[in-house]
Protein backbone atom coordinates (compact mmCIF):
# COMPACT_ATOMS: atom_id res chain seq x y z
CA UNK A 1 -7.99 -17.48 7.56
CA UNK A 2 -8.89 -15.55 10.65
CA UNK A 3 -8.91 -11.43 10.92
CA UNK A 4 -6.25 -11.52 13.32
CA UNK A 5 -4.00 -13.86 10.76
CA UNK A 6 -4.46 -11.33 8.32
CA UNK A 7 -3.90 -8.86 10.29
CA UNK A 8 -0.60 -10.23 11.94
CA UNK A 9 0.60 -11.32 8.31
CA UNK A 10 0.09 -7.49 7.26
CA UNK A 11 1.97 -6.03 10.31
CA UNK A 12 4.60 -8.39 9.74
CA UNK A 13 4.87 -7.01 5.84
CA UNK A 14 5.17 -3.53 7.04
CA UNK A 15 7.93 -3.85 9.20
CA UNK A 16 9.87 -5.74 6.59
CA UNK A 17 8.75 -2.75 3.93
CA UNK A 18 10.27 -0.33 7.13
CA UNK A 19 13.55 -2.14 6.37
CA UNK A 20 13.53 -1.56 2.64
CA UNK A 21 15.03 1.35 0.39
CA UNK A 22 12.60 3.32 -1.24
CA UNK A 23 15.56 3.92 -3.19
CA UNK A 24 16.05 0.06 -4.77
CA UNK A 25 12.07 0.23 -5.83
CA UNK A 26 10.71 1.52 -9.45
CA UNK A 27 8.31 4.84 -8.40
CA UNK A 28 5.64 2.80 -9.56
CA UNK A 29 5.87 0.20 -7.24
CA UNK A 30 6.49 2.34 -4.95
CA UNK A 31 2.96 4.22 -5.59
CA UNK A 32 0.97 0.70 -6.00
CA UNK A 33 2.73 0.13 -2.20
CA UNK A 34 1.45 3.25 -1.16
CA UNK A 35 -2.17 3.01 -2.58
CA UNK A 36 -2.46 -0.82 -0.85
CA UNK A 37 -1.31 0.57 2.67
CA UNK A 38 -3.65 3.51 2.40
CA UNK A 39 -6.62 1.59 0.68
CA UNK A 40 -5.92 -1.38 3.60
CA UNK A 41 -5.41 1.42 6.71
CA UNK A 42 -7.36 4.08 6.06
CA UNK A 43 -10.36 2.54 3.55
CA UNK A 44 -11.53 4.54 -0.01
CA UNK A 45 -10.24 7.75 -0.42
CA UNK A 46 -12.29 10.99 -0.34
CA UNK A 47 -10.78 14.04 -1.93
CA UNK A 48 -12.51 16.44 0.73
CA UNK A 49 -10.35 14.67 3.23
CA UNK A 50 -7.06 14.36 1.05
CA UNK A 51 -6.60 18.29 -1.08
CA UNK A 52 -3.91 18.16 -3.18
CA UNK A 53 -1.51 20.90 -3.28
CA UNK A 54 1.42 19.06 -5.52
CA UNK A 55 2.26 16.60 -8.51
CA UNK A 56 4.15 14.39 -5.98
CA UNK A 57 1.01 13.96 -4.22
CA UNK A 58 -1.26 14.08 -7.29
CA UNK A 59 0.09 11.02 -7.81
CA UNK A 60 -0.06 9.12 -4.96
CA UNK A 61 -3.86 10.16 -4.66
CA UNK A 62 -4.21 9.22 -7.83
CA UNK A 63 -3.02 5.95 -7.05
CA UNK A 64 -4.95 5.37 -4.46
CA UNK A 65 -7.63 6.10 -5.96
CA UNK A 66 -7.16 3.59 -8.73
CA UNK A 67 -7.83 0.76 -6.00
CA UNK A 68 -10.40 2.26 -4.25
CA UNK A 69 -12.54 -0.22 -6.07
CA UNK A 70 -10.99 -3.20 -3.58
CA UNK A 71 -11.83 -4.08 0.19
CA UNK A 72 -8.91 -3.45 2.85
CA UNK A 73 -8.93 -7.20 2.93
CA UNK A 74 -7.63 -7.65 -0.76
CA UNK A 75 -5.66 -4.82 -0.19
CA UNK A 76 -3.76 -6.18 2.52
CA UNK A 77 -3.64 -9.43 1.09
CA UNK A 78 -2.09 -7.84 -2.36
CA UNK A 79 0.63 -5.44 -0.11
CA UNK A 80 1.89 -9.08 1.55
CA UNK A 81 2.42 -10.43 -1.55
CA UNK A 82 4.29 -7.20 -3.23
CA UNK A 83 6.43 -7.37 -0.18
CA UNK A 84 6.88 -11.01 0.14
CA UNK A 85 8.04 -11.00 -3.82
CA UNK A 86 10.40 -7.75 -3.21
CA UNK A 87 11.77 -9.32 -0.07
CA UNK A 88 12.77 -12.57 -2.16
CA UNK A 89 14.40 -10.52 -4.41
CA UNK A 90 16.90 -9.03 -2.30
């Protein structure tokens, strides 16, 4: 598949996440959600960039950094398919 197909398949997943409760989702999926939009946006964390001032942050870095380890490319690829899966379940 082409960059732009992964790219339009990501944007697409986004704006159905936009129309989900964060509400309906477990806080751990919502933190692995979080991680793969950061990882597949914004590439590998750097704590000089990101300070941490509280535990509701704490553990979305922490999250985030658990994946740094992937490419934005398997991250967005991994987000669609969270999304895709919630979506069904609706």
């Amino acid at each position: 598949m082409s960059e732009k197909d992964l790219e339009t398949r990501f944007e697409e997943a986004v704006e159905i996440a936009n129309t989900m409760s964060q509400d309906s989702l477990p806080q751990d999926v919502q933190l692995r959600l979080y991680a793969l939009y950061k990882q597949s946006t914004h590439g590998t964390i750097t704590n000089r960039i990101y300070p941490v001032y509280d535990l509701r942050n704490a553990f979305k870095m922490n999250a985030w950094m658990q994946i740094s380890h992937l490419t934005e490319d398997e991250c967005k690829e991994l987000y669609i398919e969270a999304i895709l899966s919630l979506a069904k379940k609706k």
